[in-house]
N, C-alpha and C. Protein backbone atom coordinates (compact mmCIF):
# COMPACT_ATOMS: atom_id res chain seq x y z
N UNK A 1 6.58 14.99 5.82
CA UNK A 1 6.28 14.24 4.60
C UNK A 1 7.41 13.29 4.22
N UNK A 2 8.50 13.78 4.63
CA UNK A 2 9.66 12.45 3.95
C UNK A 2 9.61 11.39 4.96
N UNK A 3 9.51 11.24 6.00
CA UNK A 3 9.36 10.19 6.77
C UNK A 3 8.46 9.49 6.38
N UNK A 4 7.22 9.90 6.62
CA UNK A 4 6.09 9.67 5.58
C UNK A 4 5.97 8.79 4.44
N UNK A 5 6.51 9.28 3.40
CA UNK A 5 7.14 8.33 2.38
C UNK A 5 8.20 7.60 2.61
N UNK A 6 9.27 7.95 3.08
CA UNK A 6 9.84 6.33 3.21
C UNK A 6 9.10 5.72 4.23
N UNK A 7 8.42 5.80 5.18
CA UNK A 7 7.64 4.30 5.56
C UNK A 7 6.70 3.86 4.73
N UNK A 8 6.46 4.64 3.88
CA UNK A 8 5.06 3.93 3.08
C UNK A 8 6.08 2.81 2.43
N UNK A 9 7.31 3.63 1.51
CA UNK A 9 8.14 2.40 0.95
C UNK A 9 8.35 1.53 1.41
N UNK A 10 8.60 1.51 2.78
CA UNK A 10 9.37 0.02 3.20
C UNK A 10 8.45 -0.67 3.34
N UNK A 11 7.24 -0.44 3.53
CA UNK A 11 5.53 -1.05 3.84
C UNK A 11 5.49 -2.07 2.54
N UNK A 12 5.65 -0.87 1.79
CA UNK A 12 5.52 -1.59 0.35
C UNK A 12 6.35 -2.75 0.23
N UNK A 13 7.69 -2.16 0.00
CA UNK A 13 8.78 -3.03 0.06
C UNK A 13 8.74 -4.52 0.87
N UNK A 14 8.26 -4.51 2.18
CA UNK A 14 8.42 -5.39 2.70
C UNK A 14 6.94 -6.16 2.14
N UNK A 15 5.70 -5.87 1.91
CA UNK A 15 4.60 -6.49 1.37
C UNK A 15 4.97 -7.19 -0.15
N UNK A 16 5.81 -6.43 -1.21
CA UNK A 16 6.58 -7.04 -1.83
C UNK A 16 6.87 -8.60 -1.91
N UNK A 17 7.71 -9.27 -0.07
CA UNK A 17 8.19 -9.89 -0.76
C UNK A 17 7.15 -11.05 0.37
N UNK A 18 6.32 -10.60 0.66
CA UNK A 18 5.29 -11.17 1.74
C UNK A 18 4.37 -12.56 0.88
N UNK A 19 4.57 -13.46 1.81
CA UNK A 19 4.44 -14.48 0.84
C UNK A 19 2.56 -14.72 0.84
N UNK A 20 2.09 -14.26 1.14
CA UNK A 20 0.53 -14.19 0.71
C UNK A 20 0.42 -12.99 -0.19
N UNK A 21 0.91 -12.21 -0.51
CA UNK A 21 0.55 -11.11 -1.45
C UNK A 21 1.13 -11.64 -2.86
N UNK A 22 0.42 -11.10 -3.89
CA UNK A 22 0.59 -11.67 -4.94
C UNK A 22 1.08 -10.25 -5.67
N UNK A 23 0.86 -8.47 -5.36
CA UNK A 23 1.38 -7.82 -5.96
C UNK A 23 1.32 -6.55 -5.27
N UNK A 24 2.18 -5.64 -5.40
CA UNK A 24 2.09 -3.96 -4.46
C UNK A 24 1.73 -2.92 -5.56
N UNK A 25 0.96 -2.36 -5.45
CA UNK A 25 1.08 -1.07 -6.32
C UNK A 25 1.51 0.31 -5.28
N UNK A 26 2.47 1.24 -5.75
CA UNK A 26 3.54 1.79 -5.16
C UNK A 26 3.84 2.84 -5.99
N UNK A 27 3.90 3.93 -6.14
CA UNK A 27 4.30 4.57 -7.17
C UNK A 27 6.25 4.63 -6.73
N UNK A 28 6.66 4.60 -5.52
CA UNK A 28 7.66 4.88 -5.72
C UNK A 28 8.52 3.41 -6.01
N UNK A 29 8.28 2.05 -5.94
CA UNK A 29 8.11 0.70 -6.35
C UNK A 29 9.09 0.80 -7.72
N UNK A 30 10.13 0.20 -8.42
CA UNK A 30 10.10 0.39 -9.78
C UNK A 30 9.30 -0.40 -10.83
N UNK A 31 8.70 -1.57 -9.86
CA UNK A 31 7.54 -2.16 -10.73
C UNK A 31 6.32 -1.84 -10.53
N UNK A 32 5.93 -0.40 -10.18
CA UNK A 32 4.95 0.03 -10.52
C UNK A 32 4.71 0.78 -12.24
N UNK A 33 3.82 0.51 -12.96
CA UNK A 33 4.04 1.06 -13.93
C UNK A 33 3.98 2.37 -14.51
N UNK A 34 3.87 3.06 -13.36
CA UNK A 34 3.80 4.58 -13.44
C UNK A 34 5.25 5.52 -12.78
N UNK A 35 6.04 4.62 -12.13
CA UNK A 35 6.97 4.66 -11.63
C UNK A 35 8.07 5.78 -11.97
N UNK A 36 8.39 5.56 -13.50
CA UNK A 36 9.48 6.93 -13.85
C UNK A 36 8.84 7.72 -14.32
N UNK A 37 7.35 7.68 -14.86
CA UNK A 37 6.38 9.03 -14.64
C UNK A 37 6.62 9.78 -13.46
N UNK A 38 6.66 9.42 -12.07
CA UNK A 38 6.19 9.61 -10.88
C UNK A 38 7.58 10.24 -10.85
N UNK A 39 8.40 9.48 -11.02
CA UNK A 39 9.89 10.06 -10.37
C UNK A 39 10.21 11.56 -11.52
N UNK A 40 9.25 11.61 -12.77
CA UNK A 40 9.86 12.79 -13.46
C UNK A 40 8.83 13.86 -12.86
N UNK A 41 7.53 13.53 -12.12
CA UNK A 41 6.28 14.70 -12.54
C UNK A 41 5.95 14.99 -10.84
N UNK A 42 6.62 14.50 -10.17
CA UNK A 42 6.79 14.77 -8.56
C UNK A 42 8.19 14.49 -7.46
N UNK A 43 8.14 14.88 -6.34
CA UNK A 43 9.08 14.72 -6.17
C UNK A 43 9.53 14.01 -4.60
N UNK A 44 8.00 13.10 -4.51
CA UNK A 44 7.73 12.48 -3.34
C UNK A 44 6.53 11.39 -4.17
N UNK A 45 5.97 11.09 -3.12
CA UNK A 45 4.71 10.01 -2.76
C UNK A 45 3.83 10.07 -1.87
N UNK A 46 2.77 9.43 -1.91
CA UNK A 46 1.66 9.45 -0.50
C UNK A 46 2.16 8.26 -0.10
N UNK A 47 1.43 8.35 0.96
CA UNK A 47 1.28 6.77 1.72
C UNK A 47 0.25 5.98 1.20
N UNK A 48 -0.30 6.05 0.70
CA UNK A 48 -1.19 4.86 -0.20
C UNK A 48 -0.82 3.74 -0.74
N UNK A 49 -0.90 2.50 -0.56
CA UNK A 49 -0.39 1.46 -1.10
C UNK A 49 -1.37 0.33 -1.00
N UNK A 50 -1.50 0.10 -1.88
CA UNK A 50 -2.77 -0.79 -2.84
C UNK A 50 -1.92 -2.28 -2.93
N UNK A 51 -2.59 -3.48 -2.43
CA UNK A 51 -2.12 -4.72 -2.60
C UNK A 51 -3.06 -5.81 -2.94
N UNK A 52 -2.51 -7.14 -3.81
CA UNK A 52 -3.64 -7.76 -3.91
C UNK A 52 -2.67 -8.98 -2.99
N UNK A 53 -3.78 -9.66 -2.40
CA UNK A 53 -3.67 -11.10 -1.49
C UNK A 53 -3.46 -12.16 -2.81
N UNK A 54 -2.71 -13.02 -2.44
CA UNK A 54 -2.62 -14.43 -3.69
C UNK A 54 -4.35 -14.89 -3.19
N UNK A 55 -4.67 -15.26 -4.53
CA UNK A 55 -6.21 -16.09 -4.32
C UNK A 55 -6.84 -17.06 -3.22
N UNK A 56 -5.97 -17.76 -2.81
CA UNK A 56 -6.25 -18.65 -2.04
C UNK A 56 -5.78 -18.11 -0.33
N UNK A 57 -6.12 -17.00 0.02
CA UNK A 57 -6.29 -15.98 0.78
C UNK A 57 -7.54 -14.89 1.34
N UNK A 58 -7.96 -15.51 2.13
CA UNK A 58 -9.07 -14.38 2.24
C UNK A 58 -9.34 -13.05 2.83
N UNK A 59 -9.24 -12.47 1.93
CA UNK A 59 -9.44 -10.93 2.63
C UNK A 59 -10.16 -10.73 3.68
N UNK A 60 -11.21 -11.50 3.97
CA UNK A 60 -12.17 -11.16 5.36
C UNK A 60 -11.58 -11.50 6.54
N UNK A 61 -10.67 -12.78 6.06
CA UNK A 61 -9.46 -12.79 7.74
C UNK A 61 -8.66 -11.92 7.74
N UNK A 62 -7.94 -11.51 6.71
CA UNK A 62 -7.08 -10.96 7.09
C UNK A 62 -7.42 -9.21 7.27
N UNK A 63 -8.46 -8.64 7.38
CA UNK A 63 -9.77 -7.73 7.54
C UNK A 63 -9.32 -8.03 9.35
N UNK A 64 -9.78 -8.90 9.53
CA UNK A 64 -10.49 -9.36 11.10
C UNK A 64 -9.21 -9.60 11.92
N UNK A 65 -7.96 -9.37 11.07
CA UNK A 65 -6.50 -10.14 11.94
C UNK A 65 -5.82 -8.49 12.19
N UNK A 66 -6.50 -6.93 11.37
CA UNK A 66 -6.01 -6.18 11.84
C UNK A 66 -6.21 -5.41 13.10
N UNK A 67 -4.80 -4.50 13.24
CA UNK A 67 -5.33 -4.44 15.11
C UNK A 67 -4.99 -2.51 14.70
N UNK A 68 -4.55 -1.91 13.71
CA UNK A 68 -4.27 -1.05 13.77
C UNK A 68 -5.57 -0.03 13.02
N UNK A 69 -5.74 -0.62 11.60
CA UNK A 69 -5.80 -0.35 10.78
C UNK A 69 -7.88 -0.37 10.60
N UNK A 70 -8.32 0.73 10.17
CA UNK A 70 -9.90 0.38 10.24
C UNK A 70 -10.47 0.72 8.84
N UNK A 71 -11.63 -0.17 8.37
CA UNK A 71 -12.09 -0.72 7.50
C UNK A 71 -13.16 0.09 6.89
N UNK A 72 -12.84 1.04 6.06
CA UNK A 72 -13.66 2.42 5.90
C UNK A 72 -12.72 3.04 4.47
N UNK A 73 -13.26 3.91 4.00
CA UNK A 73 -12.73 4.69 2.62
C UNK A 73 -12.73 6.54 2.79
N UNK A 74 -11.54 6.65 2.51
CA UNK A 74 -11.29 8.14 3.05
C UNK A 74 -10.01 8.30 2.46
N UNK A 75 -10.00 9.51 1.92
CA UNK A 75 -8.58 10.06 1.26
C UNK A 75 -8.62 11.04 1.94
N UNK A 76 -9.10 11.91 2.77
CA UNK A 76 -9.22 13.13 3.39
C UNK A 76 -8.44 13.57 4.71
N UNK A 77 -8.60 11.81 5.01
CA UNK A 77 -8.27 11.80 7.12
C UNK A 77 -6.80 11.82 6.97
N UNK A 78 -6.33 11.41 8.10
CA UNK A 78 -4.67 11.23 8.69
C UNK A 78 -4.88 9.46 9.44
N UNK A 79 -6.05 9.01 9.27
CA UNK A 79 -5.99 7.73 10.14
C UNK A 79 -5.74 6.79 9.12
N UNK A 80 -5.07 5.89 9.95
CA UNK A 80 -4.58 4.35 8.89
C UNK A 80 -5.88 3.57 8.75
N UNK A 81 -6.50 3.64 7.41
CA UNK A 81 -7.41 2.73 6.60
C UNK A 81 -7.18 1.59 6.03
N UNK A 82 -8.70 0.71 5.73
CA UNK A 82 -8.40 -0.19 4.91
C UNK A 82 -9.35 -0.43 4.43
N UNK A 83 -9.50 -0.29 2.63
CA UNK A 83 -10.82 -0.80 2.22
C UNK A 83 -10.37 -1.78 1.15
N UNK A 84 -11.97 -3.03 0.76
CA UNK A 84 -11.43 -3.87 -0.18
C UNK A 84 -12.64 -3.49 -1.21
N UNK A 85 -11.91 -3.07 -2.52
CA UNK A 85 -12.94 -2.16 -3.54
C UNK A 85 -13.64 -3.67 -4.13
């Protein structure tokens, strides 16, 4: 699990400063707004990390540009997902 979370961070981190993304949600992030909740009421993170694309970006390419990652909704599995709610 700690490996775990720090790659989710740096995922984050580096999507952060990714110039088509417009924002990361992260709990371990300090601009997430749940952030020093998170750091008082646990003592880790998942790998979950929620991003929005800047507007003038389309999610369906960048859907079609992944090579890892598959396009489905599941909190249950161990496989790297991706859904757009």
């Amino acid at each position: 699990m700690p490996l775990h979370m720090s790659n989710s961070l740096a995922v984050a981190r580096f999507l952060q400063k990714h110039p088509k993304v417009s924002s990361v949600l992260h709990p371990g992030l300090s601009s997430h707004p749940g952030h020093e909740l998170a750091k008082k009421q646990s003592g880790g993170h998942s790998g979950i990390i929620a991003f929005y694309l800047r507007p003038e970006h389309d999610p369906l390419v960048f859907l079609k540009k992944l090579k890892i990652f598959t396009l489905a909704v599941s909190l249950g599995g161990v496989e790297s997902l991706v859904a757009i709610p």
